[in-house]
C-alpha atoms as a PDB file:
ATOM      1  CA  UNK A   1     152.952 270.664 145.181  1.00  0.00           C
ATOM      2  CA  UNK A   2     151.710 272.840 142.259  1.00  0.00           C
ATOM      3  CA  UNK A   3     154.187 275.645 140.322  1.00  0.00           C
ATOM      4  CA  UNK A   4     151.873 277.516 138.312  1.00  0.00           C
ATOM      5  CA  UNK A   5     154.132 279.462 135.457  1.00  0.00           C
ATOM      6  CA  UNK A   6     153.286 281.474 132.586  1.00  0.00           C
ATOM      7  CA  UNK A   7     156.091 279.607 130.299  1.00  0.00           C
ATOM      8  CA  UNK A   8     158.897 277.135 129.652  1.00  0.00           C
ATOM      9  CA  UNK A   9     161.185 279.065 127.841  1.00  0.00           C
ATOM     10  CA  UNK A  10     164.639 277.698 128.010  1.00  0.00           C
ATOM     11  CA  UNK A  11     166.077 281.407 127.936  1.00  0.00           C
ATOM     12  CA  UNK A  12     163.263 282.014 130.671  1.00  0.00           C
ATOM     13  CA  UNK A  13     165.152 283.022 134.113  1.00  0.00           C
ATOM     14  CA  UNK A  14     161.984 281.952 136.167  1.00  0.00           C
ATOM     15  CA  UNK A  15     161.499 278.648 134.259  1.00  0.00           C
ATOM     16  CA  UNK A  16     165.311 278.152 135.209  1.00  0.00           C
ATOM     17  CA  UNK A  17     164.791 278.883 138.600  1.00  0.00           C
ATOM     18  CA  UNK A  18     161.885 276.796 138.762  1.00  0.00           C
ATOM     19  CA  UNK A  19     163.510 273.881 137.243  1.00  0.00           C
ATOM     20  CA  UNK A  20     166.511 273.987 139.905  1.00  0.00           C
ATOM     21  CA  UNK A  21     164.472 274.640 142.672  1.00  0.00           C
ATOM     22  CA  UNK A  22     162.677 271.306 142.032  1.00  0.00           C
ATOM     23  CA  UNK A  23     165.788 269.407 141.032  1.00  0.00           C
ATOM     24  CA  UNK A  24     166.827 270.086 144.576  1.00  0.00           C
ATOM     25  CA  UNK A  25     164.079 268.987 145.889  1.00  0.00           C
ATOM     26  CA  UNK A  26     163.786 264.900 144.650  1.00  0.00           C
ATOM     27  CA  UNK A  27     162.055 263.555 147.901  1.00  0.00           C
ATOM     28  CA  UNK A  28     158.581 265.550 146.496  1.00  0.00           C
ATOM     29  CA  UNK A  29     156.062 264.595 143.662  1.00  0.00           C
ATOM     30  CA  UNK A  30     155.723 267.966 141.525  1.00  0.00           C
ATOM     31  CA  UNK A  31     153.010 269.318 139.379  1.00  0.00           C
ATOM     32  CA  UNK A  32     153.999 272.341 136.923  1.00  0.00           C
ATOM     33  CA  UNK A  33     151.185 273.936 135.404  1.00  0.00           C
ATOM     34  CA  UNK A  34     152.032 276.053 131.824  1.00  0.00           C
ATOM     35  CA  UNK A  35     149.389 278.920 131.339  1.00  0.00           C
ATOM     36  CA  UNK A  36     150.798 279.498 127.746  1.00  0.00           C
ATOM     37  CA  UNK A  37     153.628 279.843 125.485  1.00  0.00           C
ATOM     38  CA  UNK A  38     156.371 277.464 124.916  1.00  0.00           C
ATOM     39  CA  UNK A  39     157.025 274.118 126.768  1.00  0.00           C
ATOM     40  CA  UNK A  40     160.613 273.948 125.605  1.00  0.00           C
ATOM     41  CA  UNK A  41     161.691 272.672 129.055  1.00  0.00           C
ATOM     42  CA  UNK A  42     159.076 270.519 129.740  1.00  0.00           C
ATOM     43  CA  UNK A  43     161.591 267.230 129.118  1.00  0.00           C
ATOM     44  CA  UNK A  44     163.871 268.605 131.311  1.00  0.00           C
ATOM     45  CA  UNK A  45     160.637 268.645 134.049  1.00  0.00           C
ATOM     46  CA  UNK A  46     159.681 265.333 133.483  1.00  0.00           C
ATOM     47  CA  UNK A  47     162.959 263.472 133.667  1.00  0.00           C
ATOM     48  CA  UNK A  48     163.303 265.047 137.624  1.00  0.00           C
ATOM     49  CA  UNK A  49     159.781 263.977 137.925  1.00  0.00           C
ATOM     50  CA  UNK A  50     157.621 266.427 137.469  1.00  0.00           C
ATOM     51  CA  UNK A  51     154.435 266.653 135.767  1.00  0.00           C
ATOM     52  CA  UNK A  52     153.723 269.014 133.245  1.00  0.00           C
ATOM     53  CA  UNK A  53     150.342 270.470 132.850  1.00  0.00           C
ATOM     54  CA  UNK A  54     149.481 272.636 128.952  1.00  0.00           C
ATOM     55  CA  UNK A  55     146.738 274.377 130.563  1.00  0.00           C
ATOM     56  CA  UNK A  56     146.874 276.329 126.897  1.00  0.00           C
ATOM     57  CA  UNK A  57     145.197 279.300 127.862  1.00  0.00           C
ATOM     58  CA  UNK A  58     144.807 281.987 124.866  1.00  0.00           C
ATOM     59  CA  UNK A  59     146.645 284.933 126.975  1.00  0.00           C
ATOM     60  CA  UNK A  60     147.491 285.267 130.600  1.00  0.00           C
ATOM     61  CA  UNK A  61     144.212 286.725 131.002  1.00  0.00           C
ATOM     62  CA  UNK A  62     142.319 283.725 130.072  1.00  0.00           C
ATOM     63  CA  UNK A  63     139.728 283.770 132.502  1.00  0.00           C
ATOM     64  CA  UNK A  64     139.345 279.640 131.540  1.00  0.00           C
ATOM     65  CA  UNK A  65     142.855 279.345 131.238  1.00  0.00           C
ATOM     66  CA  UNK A  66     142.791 278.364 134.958  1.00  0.00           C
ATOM     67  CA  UNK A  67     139.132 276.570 134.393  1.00  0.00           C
END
């Protein structure tokens, strides 16, 4: 399963979201990909077993950012 998200700002109320959505969900392999920005809850990801993708676009609009 893929969560594509802009950031992972630990203030972030989507990245929180995100993060407790697949906490609750243990039985499934998860792949997060980060378009830009920070990637301040990336540890957090990883230790519920999620992978965490930098796709380290240059903007949202990065037409490669998804490349």
């Amino acid at each position: 399963m893929l969560h594509l998200i802009s950031t992972l700002e630990k203030a972030g109320g989507a990245q929180r979201l995100l993060l407790s959505i697949l906490a609750g969900l243990p039985q499934y392999r998860h792949t997060v990909a980060v378009l830009t920005g920070a990637l301040e809850l990336r540890s957090e990801l990883e230790a519920i077993g999620a992978t965490v993708l930098d796709l380290r676009a240059r903007s949202l609009f990065d037409p490669f950012g998804v490349w």
